[in-house]
Structure formats: C-alpha cells, structure tokens
Protein backbone atom coordinates (compact mmCIF):
# COMPACT_ATOMS: atom_id res chain seq x y z
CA UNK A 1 0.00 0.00 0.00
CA UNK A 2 2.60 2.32 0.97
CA UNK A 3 4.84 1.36 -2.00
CA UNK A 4 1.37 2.38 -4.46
CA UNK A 5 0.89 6.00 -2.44
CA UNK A 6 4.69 6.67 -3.39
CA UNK A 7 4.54 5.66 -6.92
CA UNK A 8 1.36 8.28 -7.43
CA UNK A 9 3.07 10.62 -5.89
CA UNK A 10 6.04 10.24 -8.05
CA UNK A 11 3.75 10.49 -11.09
CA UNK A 12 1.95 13.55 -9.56
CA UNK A 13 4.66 15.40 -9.25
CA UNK A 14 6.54 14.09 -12.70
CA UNK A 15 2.76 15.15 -14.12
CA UNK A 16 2.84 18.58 -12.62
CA UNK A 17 6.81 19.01 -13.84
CA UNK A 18 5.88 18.37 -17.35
CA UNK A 19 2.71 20.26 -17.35
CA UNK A 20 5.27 23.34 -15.89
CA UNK A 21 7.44 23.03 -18.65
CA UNK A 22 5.14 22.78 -21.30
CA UNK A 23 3.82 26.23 -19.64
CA UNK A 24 6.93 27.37 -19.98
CA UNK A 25 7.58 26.47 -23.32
CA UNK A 26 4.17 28.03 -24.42
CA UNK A 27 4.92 31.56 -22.72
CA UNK A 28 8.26 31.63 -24.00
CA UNK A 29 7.55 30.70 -27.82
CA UNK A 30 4.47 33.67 -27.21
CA UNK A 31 6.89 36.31 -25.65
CA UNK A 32 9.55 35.45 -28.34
CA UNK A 33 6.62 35.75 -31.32
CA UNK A 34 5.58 39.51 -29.59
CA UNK A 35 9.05 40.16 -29.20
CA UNK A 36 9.49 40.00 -33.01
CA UNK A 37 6.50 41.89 -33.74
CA UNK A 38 7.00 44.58 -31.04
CA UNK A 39 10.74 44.89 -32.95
CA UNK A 40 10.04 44.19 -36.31
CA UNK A 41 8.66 48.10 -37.45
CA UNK A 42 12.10 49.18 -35.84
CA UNK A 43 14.20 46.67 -37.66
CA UNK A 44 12.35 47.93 -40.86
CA UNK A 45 13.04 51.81 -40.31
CA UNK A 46 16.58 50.74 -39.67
CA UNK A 47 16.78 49.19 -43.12
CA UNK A 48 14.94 51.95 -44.72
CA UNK A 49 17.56 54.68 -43.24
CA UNK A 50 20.57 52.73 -45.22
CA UNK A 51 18.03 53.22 -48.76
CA UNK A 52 17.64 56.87 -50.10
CA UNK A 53 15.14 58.89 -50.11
CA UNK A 54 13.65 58.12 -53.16
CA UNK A 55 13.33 54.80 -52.82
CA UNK A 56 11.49 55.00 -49.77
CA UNK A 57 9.11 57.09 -51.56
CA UNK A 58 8.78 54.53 -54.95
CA UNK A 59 8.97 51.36 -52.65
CA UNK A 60 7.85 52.59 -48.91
CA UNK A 61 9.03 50.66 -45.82
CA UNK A 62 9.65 47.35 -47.39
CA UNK A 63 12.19 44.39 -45.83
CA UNK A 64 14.54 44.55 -48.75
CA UNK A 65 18.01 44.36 -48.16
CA UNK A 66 19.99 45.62 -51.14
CA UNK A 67 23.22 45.95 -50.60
CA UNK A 68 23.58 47.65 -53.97
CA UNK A 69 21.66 50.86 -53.07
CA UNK A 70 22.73 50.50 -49.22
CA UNK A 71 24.90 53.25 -47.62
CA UNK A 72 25.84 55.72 -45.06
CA UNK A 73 24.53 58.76 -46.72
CA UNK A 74 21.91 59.28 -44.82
CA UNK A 75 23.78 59.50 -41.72
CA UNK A 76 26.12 61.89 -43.13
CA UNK A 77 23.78 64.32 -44.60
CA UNK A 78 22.38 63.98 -40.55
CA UNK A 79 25.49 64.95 -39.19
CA UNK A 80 27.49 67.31 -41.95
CA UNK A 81 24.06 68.79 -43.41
CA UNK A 82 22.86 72.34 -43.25
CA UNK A 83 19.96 71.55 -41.37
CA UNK A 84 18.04 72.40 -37.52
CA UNK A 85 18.05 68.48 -36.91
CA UNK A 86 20.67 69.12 -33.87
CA UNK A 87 18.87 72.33 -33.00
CA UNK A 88 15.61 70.35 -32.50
CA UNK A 89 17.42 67.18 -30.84
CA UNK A 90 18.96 69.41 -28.26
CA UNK A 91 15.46 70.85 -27.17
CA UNK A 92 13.93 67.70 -27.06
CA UNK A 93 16.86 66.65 -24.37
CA UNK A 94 16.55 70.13 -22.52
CA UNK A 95 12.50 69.48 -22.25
CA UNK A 96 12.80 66.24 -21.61
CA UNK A 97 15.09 66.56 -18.82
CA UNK A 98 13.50 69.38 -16.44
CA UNK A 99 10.29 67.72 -17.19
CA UNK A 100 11.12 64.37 -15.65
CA UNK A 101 13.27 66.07 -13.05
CA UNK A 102 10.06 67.97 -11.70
CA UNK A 103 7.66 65.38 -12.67
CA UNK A 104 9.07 62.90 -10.47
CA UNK A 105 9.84 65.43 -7.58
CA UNK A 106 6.49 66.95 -7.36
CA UNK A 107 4.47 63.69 -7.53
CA UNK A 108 7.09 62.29 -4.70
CA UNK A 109 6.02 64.48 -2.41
CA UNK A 110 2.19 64.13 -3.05
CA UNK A 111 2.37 60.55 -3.16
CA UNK A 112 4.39 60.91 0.37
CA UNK A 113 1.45 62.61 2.02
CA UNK A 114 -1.27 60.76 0.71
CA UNK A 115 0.61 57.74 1.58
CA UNK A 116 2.49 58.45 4.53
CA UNK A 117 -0.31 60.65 6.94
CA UNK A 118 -3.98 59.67 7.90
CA UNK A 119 -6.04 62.86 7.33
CA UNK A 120 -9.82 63.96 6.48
CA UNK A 121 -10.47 63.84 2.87
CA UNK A 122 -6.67 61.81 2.09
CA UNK A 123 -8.81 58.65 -0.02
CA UNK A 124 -10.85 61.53 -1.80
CA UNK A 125 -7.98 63.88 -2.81
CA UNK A 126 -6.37 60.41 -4.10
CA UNK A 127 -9.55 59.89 -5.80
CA UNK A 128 -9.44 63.57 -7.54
CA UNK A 129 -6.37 62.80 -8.58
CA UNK A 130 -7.15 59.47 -10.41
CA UNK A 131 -10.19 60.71 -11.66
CA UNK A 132 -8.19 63.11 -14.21
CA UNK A 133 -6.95 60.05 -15.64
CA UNK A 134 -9.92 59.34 -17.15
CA UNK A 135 -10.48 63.13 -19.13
CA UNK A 136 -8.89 63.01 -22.51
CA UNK A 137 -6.27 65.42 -23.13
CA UNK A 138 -8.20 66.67 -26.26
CA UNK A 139 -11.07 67.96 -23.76
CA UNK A 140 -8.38 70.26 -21.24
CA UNK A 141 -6.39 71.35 -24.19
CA UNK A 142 -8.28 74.42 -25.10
CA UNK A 143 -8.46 75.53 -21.62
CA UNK A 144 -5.00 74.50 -20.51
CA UNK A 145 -4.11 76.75 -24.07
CA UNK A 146 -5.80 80.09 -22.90
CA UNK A 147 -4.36 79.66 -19.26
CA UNK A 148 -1.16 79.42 -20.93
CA UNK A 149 -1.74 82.79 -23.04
CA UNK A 150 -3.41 84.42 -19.97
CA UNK A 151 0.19 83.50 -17.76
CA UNK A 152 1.97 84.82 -20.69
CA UNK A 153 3.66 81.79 -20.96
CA UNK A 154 3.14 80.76 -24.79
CA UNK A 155 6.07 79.77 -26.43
CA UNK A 156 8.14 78.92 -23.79
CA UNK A 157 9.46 75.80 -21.82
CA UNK A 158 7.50 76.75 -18.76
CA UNK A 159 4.24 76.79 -20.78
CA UNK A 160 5.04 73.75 -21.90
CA UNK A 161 5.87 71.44 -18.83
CA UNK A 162 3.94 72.55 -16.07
CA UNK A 163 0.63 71.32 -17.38
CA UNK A 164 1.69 68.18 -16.99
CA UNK A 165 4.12 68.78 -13.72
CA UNK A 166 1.49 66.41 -11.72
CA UNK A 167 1.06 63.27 -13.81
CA UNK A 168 -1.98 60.97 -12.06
CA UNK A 169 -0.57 58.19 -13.37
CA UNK A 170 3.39 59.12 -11.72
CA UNK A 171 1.41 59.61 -8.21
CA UNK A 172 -0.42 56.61 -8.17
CA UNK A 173 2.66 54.39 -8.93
CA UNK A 174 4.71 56.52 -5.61
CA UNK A 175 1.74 56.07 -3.93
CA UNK A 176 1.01 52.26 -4.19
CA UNK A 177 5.35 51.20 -3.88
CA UNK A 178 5.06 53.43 -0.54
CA UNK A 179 1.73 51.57 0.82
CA UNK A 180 3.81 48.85 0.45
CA UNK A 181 7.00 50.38 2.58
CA UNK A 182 7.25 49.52 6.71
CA UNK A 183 4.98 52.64 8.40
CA UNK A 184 7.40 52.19 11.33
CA UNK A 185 10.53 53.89 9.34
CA UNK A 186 8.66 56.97 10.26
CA UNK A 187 8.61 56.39 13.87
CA UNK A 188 11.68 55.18 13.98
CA UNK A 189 13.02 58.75 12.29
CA UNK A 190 10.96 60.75 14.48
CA UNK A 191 12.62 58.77 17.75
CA UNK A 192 16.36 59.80 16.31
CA UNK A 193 15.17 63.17 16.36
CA UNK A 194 14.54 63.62 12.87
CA UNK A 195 11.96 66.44 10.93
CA UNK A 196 9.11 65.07 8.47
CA UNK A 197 11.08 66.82 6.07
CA UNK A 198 14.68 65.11 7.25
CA UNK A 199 12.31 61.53 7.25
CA UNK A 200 10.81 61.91 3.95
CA UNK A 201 14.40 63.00 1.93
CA UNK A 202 17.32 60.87 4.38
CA UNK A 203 14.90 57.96 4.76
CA UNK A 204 12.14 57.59 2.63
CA UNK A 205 13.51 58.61 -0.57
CA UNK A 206 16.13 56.20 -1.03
CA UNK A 207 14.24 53.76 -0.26
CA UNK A 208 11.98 54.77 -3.55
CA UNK A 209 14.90 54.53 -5.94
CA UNK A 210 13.48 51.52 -7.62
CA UNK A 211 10.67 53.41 -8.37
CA UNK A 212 11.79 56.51 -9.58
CA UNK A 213 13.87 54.76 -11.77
CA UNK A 214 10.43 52.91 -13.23
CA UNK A 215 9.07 56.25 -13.50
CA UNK A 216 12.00 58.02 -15.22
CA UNK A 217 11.60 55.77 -17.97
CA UNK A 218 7.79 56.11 -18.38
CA UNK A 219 8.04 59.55 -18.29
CA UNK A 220 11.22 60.29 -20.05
CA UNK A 221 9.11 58.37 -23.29
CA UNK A 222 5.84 60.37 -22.73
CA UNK A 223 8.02 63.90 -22.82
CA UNK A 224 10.59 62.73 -25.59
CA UNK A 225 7.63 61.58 -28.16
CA UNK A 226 5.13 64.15 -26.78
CA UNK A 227 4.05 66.80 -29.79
CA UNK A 228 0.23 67.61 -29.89
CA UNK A 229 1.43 70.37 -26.96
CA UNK A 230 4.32 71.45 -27.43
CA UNK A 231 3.38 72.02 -30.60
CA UNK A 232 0.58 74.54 -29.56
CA UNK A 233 2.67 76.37 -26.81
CA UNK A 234 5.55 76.79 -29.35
CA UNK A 235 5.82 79.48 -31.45
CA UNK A 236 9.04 79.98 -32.82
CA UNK A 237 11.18 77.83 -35.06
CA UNK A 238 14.30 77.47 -33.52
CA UNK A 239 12.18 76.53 -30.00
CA UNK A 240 11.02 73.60 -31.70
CA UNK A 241 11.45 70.10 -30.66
CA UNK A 242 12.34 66.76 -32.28
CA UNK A 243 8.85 65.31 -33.06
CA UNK A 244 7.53 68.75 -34.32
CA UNK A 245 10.58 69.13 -36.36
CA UNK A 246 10.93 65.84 -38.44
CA UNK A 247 7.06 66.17 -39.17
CA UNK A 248 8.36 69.72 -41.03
CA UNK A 249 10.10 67.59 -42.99
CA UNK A 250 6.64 66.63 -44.74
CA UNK A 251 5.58 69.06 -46.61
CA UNK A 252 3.20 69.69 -49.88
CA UNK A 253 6.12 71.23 -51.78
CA UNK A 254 8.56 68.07 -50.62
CA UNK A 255 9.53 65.18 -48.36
CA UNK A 256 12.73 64.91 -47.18
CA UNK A 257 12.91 61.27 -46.18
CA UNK A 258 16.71 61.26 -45.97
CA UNK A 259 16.85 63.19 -42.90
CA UNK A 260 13.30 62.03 -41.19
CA UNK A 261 14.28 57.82 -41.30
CA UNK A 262 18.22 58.56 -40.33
CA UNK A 263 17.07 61.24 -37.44
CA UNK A 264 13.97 58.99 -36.42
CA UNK A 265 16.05 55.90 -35.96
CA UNK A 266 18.85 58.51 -34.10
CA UNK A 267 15.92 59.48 -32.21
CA UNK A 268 15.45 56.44 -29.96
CA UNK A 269 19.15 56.34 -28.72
CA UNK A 270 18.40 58.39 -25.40
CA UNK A 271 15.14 56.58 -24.89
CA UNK A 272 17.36 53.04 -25.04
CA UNK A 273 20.31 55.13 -22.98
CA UNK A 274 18.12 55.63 -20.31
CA UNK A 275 16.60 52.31 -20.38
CA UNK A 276 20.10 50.91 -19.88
CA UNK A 277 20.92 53.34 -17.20
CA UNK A 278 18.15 51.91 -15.14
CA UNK A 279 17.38 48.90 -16.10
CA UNK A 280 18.58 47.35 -12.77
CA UNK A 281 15.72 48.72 -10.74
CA UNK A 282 12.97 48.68 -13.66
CA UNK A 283 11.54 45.37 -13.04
CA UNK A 284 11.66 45.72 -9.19
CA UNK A 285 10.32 49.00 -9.21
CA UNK A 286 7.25 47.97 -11.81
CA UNK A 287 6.48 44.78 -9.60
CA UNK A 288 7.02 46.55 -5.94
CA UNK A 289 4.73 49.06 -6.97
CA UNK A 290 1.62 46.78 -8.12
CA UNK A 291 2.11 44.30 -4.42
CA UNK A 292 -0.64 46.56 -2.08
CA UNK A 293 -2.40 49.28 -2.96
C-alpha cells in the first residue's frame, strides 16, 4: 500500500513538472513571437535609413536588403548637413530633462502625504487625482491653451511642462510602492530626532529609488515623443522640438525622407540610454509598486 501512495506521488509530481514546462515552453515561444513583432517596425526603419530617399518614396518601408543601393549617406547628410536636426534634438533633451526632473519630484512628495499621513479627505484627494486620468487630453487642451496665453507663458518651456508637472498616473505608482513600505521607518526617524522633512528626503527617498527609476523611464518616453502640446505652446522655429521638427520635414512642396528615417532611428538612442541606465531597478520597481495598494 505504501509502495502504491509513493509511486502516485512520483507520477503527480513528474505530471505537474511536465505540465510546468510545457507552460513554460508556451509563454516563451508567445513572448519570443511579440518580441518579433513589437521589434520588427524598428528593424524595418533601420533598413529603410541605409536606402535613399527616393526609394522609400517609390517602394515605402519594405524588408529589402539591397546591398547595392545601401549606404551611409543618410547619416552623413544627418550629421554634416545644413539643417536644424541638432537644433531640435537638443530641445527635445533640454525638455525632456527638467520635465522628468520635476515630474518625479512633485508627484514624490504628493504621493508621500497621501501615503504616509492619515487625514480627512486623504482617499478623496487620491480619488481627484485618479479621476483626471480618465479626461482626454483633447477635452483640457483648449483651456490649458488660454491659461497658458493668460500667464503669458506661450512659447516657452515653462508653458510647456507645467501642465503636466502632476502626472496621475506618476502619483499613483509613488503612492502604491510606498503603501507597500514599513509605516514604522517613520517612527523610527521621528525617535532619532529627525523632521518630516529630514524623514521623507534621508529615509524615505532612497528607499523609492526603484521606483523613480520605473518612473524616469515612463516619463522620459511620454516627454521625448510628446508633440500635440508642445506644438501649440511653441511658437518659434528654432524653440522647436524633435517630433515637431521631423514632421516639417513633410511638406506639400517636398519630403525629405533622408533626414526624417536617419534622425527617427537617431531618435530612440536616449530613450534606449536611459533604459540601460536603469534597467537594474525597472523590473523591481514595476512589480514593488503593483504588491498593495
């Protein structure tokens, strides 16, 4: 009897191994097939910046590799060129920067205090600030444009970044990672003597790193590829940044599809840069964050 019970346990757990690996197998073979999708458009720009021009405007983005018509002119007219390609690259990074820089440190601090302190109204604020989440941008844009020209702040960087200073989406993340942190650290700060503000920079915030660096990425994308408002605020030319600037390279009178594939596929280096940079606390930071909430 006891030799039988042993045997079907073996088999139960052989059965559950192989029904594990044959999981696995599955999720891997569907991760690798959306992996190729996800990278194939890329792949195909990448191609299409060796072509010219002209040939992306007779063929379009095909998967053709001729070696015949391949070259490195494209990047050289992007580099050597008499162009604003640079000009446009360089505002993107300037924008980009002091908008994730104050994103993240604003919605820090109001994630902190609707996470950190019990108060009246805390779980309704929270829910004021999710709700916006759900108006389209389209609907606030009109309004958010003649507060703009009423600060006199059109066509500049200010008018441009702090619309979106407090991102819902950035203060819910800080908000759930910290409901997840030990309450006690504060306690344990205020014993040594510490301020709030002493508890919630020397304590708290390192402790966030994993998150910040989640939220650094998502938000470095959203400012880098953003367009529809910048490209209202914006007035002048030489102000412009990198998405409103290779779409004036479509124009009536003439495409230049040299410069727009070469720059576009130039375009996603600080986006992977970043990624690389923190990479490390990505995943830890995107799976901390969704444990309590």
């Amino acid at each position: 009897m006891g030799k039988q019970e042993n045997s079907f346990e073996i088999e139960k757990k052989v059965g559950m191994a192989l029904k594990t690996r044959i999981l696995s197998v599955i999720a891997t073979l569907f991760f690798a097939a959306l992996g190729i999708i996800v990278v194939f458009p890329f792949f195909v720009m990448v191609i299409a910046s060796f072509r010219p021009g002209k040939d992306i405007i007779r063929y379009g983005l095909a998967l053709q590799i001729d070696f015949d018509v391949m070259s490195f002119k494209n990047y050289k007219y992007l580099f050597t060129g008499n162009h604003a390609y640079f000009t446009w690259f360089k505002n993107s990074l300037v924008l980009t920067l002091l908008s994730v820089v104050l994103t993240l440190i604003v919605c820090y601090f109001v994630a902190y205090g609707l996470s950190m302190y019990k108060f009246k109204l805390r779980n309704f604020l929270f829910f004021l600030v999710i709700a916006t989440m759900m108006v389209p941008f389209e609907i606030l844009m009109l309004p958010l444009f003649q507060e703009m020209i009423d600060l006199k702040l059109i066509d500049t960087t200010a008018g441009v970044i702090l619309p979106g200073l407090v991102s819902a989406s950035t203060v819910f993340f800080f908000r759930q990672y910290m409901m997840g942190l030990p309450h006690e650290l504060l306690d344990a700060g205020r014993i040594d003597g510490s301020t709030e503000y002493g508890i919630c920079i020397k304590i708290m915030l390192p402790i966030t790193k994993p998150a910040f660096a989640a939220m650094a990425i998502l938000s470095s994308m959203g400012a880098w590829n953003s367009m529809l408002w910048p490209l209202l605020v914006y007035r002048s030319a030489s102000k412009f940044t990198l998405p409103i600037g290779l779409n004036t390279l479509l124009t009536p009178y003439g495409n230049n599809y040299d410069l727009l594939i070469a720059g576009s596929c130039f375009a996603v280096l600080p986006i992977f840069a970043i990624f690389l940079a923190f990479q490390s606390y990505f995943i830890d930071g995107m799976t901390a964050g969704a444990v309590k909430g």
